[in-house]
Protein backbone atom coordinates (compact mmCIF):
# COMPACT_ATOMS: atom_id res chain seq x y z
CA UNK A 1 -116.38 141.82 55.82
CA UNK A 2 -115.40 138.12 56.58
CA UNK A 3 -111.43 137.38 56.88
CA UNK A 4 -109.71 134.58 56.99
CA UNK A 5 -106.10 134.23 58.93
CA UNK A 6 -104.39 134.25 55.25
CA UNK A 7 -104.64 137.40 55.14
CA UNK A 8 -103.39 138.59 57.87
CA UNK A 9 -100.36 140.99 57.39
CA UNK A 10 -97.09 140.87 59.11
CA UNK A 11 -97.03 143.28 62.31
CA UNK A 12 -100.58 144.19 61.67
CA UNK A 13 -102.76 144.80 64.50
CA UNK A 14 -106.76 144.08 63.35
CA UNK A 15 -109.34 143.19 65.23
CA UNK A 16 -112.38 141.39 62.53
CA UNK A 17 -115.92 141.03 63.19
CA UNK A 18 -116.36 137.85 62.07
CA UNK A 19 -113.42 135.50 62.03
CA UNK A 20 -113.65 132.69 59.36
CA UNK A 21 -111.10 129.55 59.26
CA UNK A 22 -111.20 126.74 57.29
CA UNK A 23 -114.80 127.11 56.22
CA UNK A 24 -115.81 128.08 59.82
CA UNK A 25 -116.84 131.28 61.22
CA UNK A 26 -116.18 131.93 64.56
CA UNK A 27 -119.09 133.91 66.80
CA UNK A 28 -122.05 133.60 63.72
CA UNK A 29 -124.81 130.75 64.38
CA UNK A 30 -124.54 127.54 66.51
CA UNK A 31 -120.90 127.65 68.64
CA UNK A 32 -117.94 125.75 67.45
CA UNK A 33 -117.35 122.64 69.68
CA UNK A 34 -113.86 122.37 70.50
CA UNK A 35 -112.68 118.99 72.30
CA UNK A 36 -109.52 119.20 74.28
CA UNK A 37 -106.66 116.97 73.70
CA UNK A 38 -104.96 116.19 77.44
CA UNK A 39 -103.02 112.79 76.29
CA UNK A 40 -98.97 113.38 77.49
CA UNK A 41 -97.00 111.18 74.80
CA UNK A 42 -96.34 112.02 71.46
CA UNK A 43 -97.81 109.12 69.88
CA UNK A 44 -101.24 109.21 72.24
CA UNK A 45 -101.66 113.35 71.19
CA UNK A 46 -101.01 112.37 67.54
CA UNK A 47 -103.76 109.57 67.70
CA UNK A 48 -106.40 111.38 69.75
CA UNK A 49 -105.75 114.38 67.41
CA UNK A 50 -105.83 112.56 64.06
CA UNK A 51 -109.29 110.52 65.61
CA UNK A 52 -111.08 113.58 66.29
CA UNK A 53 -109.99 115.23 62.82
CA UNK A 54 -111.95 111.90 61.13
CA UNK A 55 -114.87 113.00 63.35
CA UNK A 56 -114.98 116.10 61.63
CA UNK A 57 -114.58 118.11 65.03
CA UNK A 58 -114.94 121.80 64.21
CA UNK A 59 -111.87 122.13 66.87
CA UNK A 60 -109.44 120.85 68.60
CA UNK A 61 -107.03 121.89 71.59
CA UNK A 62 -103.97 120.61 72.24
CA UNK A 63 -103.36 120.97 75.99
CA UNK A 64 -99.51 121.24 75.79
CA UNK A 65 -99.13 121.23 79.62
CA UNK A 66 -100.06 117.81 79.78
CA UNK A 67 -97.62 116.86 76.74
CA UNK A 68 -94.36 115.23 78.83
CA UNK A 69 -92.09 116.80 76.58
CA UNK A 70 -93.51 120.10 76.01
CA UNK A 71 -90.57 121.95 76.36
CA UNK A 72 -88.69 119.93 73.91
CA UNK A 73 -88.83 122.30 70.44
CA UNK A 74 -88.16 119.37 67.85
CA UNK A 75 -90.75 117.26 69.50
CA UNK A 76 -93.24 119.79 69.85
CA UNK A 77 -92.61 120.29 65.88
CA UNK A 78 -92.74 117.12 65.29
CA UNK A 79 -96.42 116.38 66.55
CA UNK A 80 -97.30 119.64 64.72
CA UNK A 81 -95.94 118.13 61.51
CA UNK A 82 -97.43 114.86 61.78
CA UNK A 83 -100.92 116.08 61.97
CA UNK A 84 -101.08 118.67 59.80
CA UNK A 85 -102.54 116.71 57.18
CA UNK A 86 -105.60 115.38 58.72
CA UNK A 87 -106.81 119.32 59.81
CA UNK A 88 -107.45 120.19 56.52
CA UNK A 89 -110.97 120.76 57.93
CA UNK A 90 -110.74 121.09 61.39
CA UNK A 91 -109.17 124.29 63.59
CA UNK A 92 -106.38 123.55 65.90
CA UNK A 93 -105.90 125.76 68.99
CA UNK A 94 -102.69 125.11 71.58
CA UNK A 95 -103.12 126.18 74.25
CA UNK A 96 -100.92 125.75 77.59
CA UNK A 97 -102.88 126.28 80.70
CA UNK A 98 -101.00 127.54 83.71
CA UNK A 99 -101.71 125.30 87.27
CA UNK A 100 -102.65 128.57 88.46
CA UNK A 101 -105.38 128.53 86.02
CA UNK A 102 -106.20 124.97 86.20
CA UNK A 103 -103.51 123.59 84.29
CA UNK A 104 -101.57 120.16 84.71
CA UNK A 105 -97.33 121.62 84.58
CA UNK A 106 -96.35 125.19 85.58
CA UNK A 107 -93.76 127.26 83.15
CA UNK A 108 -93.06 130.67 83.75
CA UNK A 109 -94.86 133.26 81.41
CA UNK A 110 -91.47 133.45 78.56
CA UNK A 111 -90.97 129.49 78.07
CA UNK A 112 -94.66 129.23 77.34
CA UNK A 113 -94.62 132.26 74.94
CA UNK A 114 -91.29 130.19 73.42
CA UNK A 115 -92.77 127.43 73.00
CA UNK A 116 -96.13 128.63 70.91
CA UNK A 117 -93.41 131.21 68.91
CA UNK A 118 -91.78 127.53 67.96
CA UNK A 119 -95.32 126.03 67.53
CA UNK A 120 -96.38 129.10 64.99
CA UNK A 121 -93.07 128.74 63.04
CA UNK A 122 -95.22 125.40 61.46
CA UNK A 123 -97.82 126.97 60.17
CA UNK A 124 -100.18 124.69 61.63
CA UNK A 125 -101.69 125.75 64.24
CA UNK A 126 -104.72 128.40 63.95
CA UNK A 127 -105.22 130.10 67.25
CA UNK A 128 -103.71 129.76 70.54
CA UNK A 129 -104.46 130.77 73.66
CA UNK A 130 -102.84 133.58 76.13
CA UNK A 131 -103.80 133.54 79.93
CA UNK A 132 -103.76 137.07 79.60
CA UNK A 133 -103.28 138.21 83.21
CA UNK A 134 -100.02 135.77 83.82
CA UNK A 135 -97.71 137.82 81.78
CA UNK A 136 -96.10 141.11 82.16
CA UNK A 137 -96.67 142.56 79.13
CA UNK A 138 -99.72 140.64 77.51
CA UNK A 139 -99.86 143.13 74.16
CA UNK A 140 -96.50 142.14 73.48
CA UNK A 141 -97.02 138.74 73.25
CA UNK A 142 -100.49 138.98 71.44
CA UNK A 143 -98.92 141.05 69.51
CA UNK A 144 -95.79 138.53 68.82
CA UNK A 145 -98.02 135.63 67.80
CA UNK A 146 -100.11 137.25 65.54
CA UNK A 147 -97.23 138.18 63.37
CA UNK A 148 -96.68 134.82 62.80
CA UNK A 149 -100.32 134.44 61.44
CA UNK A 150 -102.40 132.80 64.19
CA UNK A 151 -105.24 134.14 65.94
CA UNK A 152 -105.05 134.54 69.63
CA UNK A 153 -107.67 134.12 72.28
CA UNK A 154 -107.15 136.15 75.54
CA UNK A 155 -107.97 134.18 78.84
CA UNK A 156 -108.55 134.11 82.48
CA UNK A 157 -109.91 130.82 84.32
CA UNK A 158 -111.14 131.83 87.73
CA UNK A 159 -111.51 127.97 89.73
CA UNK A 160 -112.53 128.99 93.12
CA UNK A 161 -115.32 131.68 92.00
CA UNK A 162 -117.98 133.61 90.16
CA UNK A 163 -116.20 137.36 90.53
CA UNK A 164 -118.87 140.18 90.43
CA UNK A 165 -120.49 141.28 87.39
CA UNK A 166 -118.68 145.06 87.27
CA UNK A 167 -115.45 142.48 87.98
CA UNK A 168 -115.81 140.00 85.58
CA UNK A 169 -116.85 143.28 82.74
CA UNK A 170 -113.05 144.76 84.13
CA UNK A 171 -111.79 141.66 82.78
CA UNK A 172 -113.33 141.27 79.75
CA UNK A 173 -112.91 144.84 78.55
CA UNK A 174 -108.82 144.73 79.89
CA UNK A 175 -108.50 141.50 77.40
CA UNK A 176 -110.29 142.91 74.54
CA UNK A 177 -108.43 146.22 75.07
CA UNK A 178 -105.08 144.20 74.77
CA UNK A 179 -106.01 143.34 71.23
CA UNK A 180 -107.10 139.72 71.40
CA UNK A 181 -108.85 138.45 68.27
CA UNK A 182 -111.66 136.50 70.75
CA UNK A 183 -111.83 136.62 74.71
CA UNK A 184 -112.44 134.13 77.12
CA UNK A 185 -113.89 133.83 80.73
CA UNK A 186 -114.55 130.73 82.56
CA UNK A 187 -115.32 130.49 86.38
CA UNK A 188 -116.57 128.41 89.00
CA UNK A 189 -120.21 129.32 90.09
CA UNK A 190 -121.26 128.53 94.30
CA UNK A 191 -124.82 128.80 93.23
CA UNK A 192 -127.65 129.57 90.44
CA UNK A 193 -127.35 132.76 90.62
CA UNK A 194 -123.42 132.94 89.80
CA UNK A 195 -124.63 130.75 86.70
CA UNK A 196 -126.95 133.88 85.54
CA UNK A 197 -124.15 137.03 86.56
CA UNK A 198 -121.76 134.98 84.18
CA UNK A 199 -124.75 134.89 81.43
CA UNK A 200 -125.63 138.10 82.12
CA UNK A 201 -122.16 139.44 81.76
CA UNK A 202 -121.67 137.58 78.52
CA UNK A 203 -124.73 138.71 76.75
CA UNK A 204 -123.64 142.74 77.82
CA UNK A 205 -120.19 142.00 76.60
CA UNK A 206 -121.49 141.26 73.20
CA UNK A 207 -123.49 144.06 72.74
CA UNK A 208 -120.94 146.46 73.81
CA UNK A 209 -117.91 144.91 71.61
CA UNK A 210 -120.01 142.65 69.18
CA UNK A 211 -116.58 143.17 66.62
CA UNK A 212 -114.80 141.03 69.64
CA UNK A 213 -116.18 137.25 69.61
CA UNK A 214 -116.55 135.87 73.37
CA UNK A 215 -116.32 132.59 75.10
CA UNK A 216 -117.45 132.11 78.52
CA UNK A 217 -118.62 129.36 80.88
CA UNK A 218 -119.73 128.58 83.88
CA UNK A 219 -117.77 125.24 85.18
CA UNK A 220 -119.17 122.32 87.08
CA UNK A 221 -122.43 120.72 86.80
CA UNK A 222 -124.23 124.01 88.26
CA UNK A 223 -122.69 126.02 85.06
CA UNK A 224 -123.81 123.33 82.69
CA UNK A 225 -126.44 125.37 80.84
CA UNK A 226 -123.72 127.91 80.14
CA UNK A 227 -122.10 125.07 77.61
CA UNK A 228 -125.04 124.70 75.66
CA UNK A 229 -126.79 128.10 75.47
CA UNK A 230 -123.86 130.10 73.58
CA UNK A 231 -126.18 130.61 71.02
CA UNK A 232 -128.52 132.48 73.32
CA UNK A 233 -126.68 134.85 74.99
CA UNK A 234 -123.04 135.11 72.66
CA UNK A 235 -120.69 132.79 74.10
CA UNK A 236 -118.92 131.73 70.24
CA UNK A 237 -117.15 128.18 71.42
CA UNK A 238 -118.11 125.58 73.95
CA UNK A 239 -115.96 123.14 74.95
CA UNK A 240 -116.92 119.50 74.71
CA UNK A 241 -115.36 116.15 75.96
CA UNK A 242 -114.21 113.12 73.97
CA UNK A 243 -112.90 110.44 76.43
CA UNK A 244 -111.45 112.70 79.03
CA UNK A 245 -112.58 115.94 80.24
CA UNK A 246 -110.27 118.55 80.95
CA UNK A 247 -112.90 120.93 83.18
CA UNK A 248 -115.91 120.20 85.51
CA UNK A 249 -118.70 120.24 83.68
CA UNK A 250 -117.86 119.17 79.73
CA UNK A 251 -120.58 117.75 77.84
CA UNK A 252 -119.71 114.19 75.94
CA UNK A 253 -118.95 115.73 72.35
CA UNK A 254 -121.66 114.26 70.61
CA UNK A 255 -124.21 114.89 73.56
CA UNK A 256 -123.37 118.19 73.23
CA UNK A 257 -123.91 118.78 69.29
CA UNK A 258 -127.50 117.20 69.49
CA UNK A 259 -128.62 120.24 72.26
CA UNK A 260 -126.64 122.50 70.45
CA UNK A 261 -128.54 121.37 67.27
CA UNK A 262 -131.97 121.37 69.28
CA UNK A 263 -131.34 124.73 70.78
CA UNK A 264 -130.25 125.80 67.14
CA UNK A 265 -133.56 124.87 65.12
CA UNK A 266 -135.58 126.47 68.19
CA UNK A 267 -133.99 130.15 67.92
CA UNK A 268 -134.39 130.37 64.24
């Protein structure tokens, strides 16, 4: 059964199998591209975001911890109101990335769960992203944001390292037991065969929890291959650069559809 976020009832608690918004579903066929937005004044997020709507982008994040005035509620709303009419067609994800995870501003775990709460009161965003392992009590706040209608993606960004396979599984299976509606792992691999463990890992994760869509990658220019062969071995979203990257190892958005396009036609 395909659902789409509209659906979704107040204080209900679902995980879906296939996860459809705005005419796109999530974890079936080539991965979404999703381009990150890492501008840090209002009117620079607002034009990057409304640019890459006209390129039909099948998603968009909104780094809020580059965004000066993040913390500020009305301005946060504000942005969110302003571009709500050019994603008629395009998902938006916010997502605030911790410096412990890579990020660009550090909040503690509650002002960043505030400030998507505020961000979900719009009705404009579609999913947004929890770095699972920074908070206390993760369910809760999974739990929080999807009863305002938003799907959630549980995270952990690991910069320094490839963990273990039976490591990296412990993490997975702890984020998709905390009832995330899509999980993601990204880490940093030291050689080739960290770039295959993180593969590997990926294509058992989906065929032990194939209702729970994945996204992983292997950063860097090592992990490269990871971005492109999602189609392969289950990884549902790759993550694709405009001007700016915001990781080691993003793919120039429209480099990156053509080999997703080639690697498309050649698994069919």
């Amino acid at each position: 059964m395909d659902w789409h976020r509209s659906v979704r009832r107040k204080g209900e608690m679902w995980m879906a199998e296939k996860i459809t918004i705005k005419g796109k579903t999530i974890g079936v066929g080539m991965p979404c591209i999703c381009v990150p937005v890492t501008e840090e004044t209002a009117d620079n997020i607002i034009e990057e975001i409304k640019l890459l709507a006209e390129k039909k982008t099948d998603m968009i994040e909104w780094r809020m911890d580059w965004f000066s005035q993040v913390t500020n509620r009305y301005e946060v709303q504000q942005i969110l109101k302003e571009v709500q009419s050019v994603l008629q067609d395009t998902i938006l994800l916010l997502t605030f990335r911790s410096q412990r995870q890579g990020g660009h501003m550090q909040l503690s775990s509650k002002e960043i769960l505030d400030i998507y709460l505020d961000a979900a009161e719009t009705g404009v965003p579609d999913m947004i992203d929890v770095e699972y392992f920074e908070y206390e009590r993760p369910m809760k706040a999974l739990k929080k944001l999807k009863e305002c209608g938003v799907y959630t993606i549980s995270s952990h960004h690991d910069f320094e390292k490839t963990p273990d396979m039976n490591v990296m599984h412990m993490l997975l299976e702890k984020m998709q037991a905390g009832g995330a509606d899509i999980v993601k792992l990204a880490v940093m691999p030291e050689d080739k065969q960290d770039v295959l463990r993180l593969l590997g890992i990926t294509e058992r994760f989906t065929q032990e929890y194939p209702q729970t869509p994945i996204i992983t990658m292997s950063m860097g220019k090592m992990g490269m291959i990871s971005r492109i062969s999602g189609e392969v071995f289950g990884s549902c979203v790759t993550f694709g650069s405009h001007e700016k990257a915001s990781a080691p190892g993003q793919i120039q958005m429209d480099e990156l559809r053509q080999m997703l396009e080639k690697m498309h036609d050649m698994t069919k």
